[in-house]
N, C-alpha and C. Protein backbone atom coordinates (compact mmCIF):
# COMPACT_ATOMS: atom_id res chain seq x y z
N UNK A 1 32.72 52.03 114.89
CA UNK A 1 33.22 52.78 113.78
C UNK A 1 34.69 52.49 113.61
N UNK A 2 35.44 52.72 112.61
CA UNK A 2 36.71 52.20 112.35
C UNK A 2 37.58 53.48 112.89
N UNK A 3 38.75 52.77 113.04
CA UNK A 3 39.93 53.29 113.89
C UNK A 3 40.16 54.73 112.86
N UNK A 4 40.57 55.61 113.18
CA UNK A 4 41.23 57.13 112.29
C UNK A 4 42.29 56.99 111.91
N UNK A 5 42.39 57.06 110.95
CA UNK A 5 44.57 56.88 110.35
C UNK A 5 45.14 58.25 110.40
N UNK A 6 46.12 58.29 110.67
CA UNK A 6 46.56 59.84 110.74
C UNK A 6 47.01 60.18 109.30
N UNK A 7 46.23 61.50 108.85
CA UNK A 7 46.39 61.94 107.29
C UNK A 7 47.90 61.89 107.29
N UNK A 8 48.66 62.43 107.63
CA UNK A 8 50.15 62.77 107.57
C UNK A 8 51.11 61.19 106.95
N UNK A 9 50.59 59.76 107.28
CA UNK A 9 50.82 58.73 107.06
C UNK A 9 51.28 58.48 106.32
N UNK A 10 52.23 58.08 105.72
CA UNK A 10 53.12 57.65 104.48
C UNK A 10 53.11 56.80 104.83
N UNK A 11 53.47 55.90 103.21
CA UNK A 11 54.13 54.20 102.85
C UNK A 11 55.22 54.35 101.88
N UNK A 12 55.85 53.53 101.66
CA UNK A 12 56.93 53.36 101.19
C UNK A 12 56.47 52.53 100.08
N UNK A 13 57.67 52.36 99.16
CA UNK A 13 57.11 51.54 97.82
C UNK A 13 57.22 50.05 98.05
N UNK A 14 57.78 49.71 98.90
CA UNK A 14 57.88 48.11 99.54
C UNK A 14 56.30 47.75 100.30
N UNK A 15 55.86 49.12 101.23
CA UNK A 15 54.74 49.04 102.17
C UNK A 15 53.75 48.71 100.93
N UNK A 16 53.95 49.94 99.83
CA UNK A 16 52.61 49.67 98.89
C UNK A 16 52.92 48.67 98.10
N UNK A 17 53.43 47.97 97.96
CA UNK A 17 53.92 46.11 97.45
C UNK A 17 53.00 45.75 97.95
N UNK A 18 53.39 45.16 99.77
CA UNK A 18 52.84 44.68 100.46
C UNK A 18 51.43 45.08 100.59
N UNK A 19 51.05 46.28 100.55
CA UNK A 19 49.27 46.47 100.65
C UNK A 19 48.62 46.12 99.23
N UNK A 20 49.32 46.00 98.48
CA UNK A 20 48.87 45.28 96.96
C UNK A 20 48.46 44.27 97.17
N UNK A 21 49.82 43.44 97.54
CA UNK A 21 49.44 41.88 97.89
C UNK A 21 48.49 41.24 98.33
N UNK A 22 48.10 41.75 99.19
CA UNK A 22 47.62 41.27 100.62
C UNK A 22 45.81 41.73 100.53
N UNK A 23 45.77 42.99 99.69
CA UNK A 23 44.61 42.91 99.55
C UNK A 23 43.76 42.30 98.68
N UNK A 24 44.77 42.13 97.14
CA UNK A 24 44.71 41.21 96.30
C UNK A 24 44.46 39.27 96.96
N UNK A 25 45.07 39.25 98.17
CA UNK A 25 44.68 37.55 98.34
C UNK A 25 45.57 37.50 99.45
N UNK A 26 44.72 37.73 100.83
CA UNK A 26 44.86 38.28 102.17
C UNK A 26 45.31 36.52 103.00
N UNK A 27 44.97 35.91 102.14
CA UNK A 27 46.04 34.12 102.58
C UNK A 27 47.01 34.33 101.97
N UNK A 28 47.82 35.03 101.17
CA UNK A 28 48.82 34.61 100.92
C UNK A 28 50.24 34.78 101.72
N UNK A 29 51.35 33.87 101.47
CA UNK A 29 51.95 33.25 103.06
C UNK A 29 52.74 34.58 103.21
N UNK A 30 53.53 34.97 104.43
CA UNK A 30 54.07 36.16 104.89
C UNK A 30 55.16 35.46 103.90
N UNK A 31 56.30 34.42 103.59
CA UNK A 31 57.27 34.28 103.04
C UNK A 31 56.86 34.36 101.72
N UNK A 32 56.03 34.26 101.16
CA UNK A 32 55.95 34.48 99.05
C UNK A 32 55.78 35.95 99.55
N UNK A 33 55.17 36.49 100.62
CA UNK A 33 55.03 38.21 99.78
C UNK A 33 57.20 38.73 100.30
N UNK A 34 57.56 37.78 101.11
CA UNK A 34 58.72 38.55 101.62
C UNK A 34 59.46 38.46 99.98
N UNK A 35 59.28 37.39 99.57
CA UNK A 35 60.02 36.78 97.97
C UNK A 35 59.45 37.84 97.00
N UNK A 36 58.21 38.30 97.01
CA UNK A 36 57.67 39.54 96.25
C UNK A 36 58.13 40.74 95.99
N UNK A 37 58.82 41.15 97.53
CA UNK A 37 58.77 42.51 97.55
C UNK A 37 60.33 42.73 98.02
N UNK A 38 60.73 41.53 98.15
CA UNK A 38 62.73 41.13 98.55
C UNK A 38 62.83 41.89 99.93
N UNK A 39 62.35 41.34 101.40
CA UNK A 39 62.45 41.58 102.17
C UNK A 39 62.53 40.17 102.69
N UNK A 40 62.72 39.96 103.57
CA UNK A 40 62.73 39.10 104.88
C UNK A 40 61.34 38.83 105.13
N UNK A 41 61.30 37.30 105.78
CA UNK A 41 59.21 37.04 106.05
C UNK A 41 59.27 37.78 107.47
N UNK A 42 60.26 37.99 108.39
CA UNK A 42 60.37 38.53 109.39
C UNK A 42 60.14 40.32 108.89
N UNK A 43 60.81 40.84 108.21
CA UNK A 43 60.67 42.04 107.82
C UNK A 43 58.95 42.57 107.45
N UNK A 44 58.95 41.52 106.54
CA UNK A 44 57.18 41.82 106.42
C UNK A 44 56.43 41.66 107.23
N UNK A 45 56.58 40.56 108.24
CA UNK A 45 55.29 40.93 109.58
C UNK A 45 55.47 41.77 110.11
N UNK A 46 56.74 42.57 110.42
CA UNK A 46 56.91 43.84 111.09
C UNK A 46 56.03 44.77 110.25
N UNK A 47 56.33 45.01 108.99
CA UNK A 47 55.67 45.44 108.27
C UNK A 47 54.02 45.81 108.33
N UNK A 48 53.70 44.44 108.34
CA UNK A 48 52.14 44.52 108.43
C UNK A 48 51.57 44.93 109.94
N UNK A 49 52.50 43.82 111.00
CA UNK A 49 51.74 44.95 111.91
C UNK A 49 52.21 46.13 112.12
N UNK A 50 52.50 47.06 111.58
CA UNK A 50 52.78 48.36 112.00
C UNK A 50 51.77 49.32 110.86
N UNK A 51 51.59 48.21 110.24
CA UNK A 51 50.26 48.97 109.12
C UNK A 51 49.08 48.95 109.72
N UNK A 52 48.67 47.48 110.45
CA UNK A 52 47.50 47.49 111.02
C UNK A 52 47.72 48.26 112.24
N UNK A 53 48.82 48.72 113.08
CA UNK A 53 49.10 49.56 114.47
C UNK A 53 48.66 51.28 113.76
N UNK A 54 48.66 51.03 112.83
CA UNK A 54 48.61 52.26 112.53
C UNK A 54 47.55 52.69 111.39
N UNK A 55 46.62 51.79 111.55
CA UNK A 55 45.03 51.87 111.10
C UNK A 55 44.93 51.89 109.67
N UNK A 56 46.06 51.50 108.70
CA UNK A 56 46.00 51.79 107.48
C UNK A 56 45.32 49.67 107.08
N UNK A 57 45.74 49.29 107.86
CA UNK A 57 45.17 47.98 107.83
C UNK A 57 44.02 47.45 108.99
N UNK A 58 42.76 48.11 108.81
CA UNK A 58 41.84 47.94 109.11
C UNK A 58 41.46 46.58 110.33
N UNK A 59 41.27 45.61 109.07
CA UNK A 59 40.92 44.13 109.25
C UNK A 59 41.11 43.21 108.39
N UNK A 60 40.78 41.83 108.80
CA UNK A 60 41.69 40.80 107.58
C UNK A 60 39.99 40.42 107.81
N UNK A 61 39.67 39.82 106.92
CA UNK A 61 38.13 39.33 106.00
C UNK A 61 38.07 38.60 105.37
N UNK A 62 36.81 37.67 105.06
CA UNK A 62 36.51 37.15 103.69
C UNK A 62 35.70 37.85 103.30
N UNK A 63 35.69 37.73 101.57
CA UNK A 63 34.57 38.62 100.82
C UNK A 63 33.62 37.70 100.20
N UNK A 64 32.44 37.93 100.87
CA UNK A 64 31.49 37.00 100.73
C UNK A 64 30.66 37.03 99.53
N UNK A 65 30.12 36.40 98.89
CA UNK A 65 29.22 36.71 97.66
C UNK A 65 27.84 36.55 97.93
N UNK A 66 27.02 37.85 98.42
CA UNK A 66 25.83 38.60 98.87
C UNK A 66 24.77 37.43 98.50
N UNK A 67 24.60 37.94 96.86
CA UNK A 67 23.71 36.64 96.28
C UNK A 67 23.74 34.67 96.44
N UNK A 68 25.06 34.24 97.06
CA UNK A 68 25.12 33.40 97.08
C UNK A 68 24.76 32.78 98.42
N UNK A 69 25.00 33.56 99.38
CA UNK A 69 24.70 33.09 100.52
C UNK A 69 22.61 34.28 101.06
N UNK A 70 22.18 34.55 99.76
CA UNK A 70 21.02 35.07 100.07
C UNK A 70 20.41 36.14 100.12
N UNK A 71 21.31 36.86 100.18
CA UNK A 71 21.09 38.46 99.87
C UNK A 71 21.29 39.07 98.70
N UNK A 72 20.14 39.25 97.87
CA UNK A 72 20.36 39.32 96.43
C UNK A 72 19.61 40.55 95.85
N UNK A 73 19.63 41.69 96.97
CA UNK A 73 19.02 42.50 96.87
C UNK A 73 20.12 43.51 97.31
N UNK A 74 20.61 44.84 96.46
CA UNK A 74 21.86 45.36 97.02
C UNK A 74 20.65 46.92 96.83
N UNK A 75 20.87 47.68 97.42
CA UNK A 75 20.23 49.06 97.55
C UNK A 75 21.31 50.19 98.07
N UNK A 76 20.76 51.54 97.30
CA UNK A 76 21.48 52.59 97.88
C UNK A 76 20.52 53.49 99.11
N UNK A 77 20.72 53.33 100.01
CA UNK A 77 19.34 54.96 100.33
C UNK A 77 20.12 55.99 101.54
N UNK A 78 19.16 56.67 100.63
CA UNK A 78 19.84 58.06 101.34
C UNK A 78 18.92 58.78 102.67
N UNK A 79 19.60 59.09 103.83
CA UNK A 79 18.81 59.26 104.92
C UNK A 79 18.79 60.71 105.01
N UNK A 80 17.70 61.03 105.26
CA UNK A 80 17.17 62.53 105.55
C UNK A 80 17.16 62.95 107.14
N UNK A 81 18.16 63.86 107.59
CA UNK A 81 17.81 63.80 109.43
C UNK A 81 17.61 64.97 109.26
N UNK A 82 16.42 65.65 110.10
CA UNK A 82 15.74 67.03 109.95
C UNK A 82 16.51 67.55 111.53
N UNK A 83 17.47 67.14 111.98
CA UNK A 83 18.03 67.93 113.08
C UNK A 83 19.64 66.97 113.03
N UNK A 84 21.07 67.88 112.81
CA UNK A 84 22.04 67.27 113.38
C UNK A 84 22.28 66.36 114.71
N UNK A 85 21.51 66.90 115.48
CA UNK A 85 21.39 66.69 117.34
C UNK A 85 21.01 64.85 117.39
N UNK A 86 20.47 64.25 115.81
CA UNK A 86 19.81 62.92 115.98
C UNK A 86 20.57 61.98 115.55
N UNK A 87 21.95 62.66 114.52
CA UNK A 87 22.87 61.95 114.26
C UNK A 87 23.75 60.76 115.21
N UNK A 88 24.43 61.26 116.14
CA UNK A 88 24.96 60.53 116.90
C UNK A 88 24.28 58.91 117.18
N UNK A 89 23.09 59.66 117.72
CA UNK A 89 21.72 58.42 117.95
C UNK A 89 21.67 57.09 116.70
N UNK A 90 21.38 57.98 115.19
CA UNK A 90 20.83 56.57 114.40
C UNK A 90 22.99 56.32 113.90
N UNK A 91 23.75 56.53 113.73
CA UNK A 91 25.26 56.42 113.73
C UNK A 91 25.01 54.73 114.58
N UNK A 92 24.55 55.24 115.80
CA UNK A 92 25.20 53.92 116.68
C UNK A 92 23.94 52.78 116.31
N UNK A 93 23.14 52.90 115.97
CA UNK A 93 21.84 52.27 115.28
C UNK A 93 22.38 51.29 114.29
N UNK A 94 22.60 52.19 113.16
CA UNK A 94 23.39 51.68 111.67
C UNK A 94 24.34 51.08 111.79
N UNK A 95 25.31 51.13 112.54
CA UNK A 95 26.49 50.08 112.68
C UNK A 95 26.52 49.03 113.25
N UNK A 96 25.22 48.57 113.91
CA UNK A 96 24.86 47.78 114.77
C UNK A 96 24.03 46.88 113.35
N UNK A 97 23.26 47.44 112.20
CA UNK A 97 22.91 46.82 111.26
C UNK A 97 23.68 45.91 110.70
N UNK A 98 23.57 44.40 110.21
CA UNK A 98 24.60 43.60 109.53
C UNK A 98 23.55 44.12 108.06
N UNK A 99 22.47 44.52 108.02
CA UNK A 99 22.54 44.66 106.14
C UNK A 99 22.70 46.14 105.81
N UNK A 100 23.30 46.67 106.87
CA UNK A 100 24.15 48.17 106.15
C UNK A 100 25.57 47.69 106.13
N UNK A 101 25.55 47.56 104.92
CA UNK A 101 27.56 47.28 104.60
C UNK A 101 28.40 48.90 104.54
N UNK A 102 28.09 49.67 104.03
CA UNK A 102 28.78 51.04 103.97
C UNK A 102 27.51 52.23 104.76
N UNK A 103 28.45 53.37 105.47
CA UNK A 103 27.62 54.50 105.97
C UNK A 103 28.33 55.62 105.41
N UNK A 104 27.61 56.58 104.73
CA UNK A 104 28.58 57.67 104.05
C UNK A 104 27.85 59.17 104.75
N UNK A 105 28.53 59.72 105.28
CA UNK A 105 28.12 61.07 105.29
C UNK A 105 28.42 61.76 104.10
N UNK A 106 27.44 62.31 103.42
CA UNK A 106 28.00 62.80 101.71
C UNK A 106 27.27 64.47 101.73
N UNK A 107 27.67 65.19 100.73
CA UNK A 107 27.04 66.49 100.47
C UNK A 107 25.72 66.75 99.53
N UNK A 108 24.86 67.35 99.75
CA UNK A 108 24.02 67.78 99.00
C UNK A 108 22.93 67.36 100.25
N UNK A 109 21.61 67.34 99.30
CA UNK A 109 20.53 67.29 100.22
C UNK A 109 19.98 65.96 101.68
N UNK A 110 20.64 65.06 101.17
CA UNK A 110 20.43 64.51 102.51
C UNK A 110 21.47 64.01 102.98
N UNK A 111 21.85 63.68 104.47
CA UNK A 111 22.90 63.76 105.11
C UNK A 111 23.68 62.25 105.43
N UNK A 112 23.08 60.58 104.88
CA UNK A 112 23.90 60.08 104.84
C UNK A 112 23.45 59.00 103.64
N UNK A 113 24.47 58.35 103.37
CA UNK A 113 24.18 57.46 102.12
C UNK A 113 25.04 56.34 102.65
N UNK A 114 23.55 54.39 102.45
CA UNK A 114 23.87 53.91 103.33
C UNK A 114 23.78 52.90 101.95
N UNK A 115 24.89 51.58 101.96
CA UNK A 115 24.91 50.40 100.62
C UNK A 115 24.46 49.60 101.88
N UNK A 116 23.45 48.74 101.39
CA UNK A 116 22.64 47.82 102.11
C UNK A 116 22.22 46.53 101.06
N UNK A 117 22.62 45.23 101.67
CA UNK A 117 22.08 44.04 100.89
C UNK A 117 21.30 43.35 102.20
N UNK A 118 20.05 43.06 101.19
CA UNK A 118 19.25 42.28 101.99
C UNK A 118 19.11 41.16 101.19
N UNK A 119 18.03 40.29 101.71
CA UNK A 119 17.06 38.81 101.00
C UNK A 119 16.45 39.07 99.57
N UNK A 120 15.22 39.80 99.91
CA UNK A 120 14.32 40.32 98.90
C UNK A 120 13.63 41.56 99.37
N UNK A 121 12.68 42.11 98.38
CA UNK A 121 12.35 43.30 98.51
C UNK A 121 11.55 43.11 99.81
N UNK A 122 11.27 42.32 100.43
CA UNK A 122 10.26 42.63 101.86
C UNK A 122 10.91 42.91 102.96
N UNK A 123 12.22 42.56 102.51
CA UNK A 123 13.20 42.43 103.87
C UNK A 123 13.75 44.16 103.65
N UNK A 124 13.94 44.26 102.01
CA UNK A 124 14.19 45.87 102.38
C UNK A 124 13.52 46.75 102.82
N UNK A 125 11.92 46.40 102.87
CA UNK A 125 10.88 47.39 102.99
C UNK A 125 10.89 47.13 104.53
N UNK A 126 11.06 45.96 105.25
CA UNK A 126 11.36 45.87 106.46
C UNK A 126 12.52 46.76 107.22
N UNK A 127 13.68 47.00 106.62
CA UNK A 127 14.75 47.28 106.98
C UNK A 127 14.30 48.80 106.84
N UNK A 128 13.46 49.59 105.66
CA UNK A 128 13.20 50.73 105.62
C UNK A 128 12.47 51.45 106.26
N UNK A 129 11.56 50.86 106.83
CA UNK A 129 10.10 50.84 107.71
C UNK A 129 10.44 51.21 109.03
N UNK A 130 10.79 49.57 109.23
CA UNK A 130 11.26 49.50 111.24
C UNK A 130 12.61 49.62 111.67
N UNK A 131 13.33 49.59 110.80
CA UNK A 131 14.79 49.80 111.32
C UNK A 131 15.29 50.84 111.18
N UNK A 132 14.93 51.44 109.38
CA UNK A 132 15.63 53.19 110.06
C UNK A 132 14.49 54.48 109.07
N UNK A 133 13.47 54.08 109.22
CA UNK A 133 12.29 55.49 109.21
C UNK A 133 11.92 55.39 110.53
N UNK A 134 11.73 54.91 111.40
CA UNK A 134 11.39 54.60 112.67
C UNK A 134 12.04 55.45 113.58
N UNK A 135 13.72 55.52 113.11
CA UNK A 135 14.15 56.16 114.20
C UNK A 135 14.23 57.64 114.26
N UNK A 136 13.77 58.45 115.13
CA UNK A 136 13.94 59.31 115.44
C UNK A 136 15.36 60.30 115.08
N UNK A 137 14.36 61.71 114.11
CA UNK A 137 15.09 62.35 113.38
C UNK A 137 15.24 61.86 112.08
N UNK A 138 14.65 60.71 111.61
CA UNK A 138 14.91 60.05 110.38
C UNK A 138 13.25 61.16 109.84
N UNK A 139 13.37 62.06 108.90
CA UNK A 139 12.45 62.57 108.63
C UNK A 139 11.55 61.95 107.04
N UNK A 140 12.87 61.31 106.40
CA UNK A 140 12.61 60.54 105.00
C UNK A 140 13.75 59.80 104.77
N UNK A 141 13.86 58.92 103.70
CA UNK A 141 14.86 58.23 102.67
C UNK A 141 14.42 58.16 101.66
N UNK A 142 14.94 58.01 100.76
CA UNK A 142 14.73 57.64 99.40
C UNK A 142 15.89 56.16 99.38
N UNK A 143 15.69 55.46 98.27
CA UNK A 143 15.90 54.53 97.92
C UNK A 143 16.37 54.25 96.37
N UNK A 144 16.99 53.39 95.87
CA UNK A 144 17.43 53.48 94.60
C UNK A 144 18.34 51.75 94.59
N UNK A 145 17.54 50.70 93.99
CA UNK A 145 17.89 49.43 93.74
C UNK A 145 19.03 49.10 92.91
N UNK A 146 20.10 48.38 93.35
CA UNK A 146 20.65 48.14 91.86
C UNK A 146 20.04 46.59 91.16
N UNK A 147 20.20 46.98 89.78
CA UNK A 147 19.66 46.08 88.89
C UNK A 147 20.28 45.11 88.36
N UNK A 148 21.77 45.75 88.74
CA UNK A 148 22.54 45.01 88.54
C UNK A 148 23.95 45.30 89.18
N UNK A 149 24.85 44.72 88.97
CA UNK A 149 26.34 45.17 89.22
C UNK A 149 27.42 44.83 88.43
N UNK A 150 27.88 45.52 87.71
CA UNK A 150 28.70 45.53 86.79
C UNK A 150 30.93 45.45 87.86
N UNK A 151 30.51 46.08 88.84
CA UNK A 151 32.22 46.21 89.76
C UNK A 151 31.52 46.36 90.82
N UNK A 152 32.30 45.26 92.06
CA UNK A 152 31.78 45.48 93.44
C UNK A 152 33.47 45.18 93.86
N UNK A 153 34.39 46.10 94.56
CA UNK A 153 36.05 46.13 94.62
C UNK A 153 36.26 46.59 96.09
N UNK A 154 37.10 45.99 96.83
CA UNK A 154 37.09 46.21 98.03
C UNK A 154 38.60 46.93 97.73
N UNK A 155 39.59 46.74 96.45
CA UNK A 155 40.77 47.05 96.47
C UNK A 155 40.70 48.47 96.92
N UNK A 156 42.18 49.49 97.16
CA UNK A 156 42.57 50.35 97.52
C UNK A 156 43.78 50.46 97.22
N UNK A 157 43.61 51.44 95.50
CA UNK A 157 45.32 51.45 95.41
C UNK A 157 46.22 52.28 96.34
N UNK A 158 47.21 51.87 97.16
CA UNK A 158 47.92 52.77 97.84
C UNK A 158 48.69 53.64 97.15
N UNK A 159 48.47 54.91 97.91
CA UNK A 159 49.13 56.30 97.43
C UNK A 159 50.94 56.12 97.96
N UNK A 160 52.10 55.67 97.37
CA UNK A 160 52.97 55.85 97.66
C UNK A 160 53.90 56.78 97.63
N UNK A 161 53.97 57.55 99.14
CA UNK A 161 55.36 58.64 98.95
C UNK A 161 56.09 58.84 97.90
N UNK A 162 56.18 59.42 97.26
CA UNK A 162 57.32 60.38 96.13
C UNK A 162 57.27 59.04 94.83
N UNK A 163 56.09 58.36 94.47
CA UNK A 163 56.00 57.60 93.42
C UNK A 163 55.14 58.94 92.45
N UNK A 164 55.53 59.15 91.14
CA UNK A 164 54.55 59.75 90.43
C UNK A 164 53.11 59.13 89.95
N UNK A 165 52.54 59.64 89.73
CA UNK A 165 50.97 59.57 89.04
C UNK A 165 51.26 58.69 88.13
C-alpha cells in the first residue's frame, strides 16, 4: 500500500511548478525544470527528493496504454464484504493483483471499489470468479464495463499554500 503523507504538508509555489512539471513529462531534465521555475538544477533535486521523502511523490512510472499492450477491457466493480474482520485479508490479496490498477474504500452500500483492466471478457470473468468472489468474506460484486473512455489522467493539480482558487 502506498506510503501516508502527512495532511498538515504544504508546497510552495516553486514546489507546485515543479509537481506540474514533472508530472506533466517525468523525463524531463532536472536543469530545464531548474530554467522553469528559476532555481538552481541543484536546488530542484533537493526539491524533489524531499517531495518524494515526504510521500507527496509517490513513484516515477511509465503510463502504459492498457489497449495497446492487451488489455482492452477496463471495468469498475464493487466488492461486497459481509464482515469488516475479512478486510485486512482480501486488502493484501488485491494489491498483489497486477489487473487491479486502483482500490477505493468508498461510502454507500458496498465497501470497496476496484478499476481493473484485463484481456477480454473471460479474463474478467476469471478475475471475478477465482480471484476475488472466491475469497473469503467476499459475499458479492457487481460489475459495470466501460464502453468507452472519454479521460483516463494520472495528473494531480497541486494545492499550493496561500495561492487563491
Amino acid at each position: 500500500m502506498s506510503k501516508q503523507v502527512n495532511i498538515t504538508t504544504t508546497i510552495d509555489e516553486r514546489d507546485g511548478k515543479i509537481l506540474h512539471l514533472v508530472q506533466r513529462d517525468a523525463s524531463l531534465a532536472q536543469a530545464e525544470i531548474a530554467r522553469q521555475v528559476g532555481l538552481s538544477t541543484a536546488a530542484v533535486h533537493e526539491r524533489l527528493k524531499k517531495l518524494e521523502a515526504s510521500g507527496i511523490i509517490r513513484r516515477w512510472t511509465a503510463i502504459v496504454d492498457g489497449a495497446a499492450v492487451g488489455a482492452g477491457i477496463t471495468a469498475f466493480v464493487e466488492v461486497f464484504l459481509d464482515h469488516p474482520r475479512h478486510e485486512p485479508a482480501l486488502l493484501e490479496r488485491v494489491v498483489r493483483l497486477d489487473e487491479v490498477l486502483e482500490c477505493h474504500h468508498v461510502t454507500g452500500e458496498f465497501s470497496l471499489l476496484l478499476k481493473v483492466r484485463v484481456r477480454d471478457m473471460e479474463a474478467l470473468r476469471q478475475l471475478l470468479l477465482h480471484q476475488l468472489g472466491a475469497l473469503e468474506g467476499v459475499s458479492r460484486t457487481r460489475t459495470v464495463v466501460a464502453l468507452s473512455t472519454v479521460k483516463e489522467e494520472t495528473y494531480v493539480a497541486p494545492v499550493v499554500e496561500g495561492r487563491d482558487r
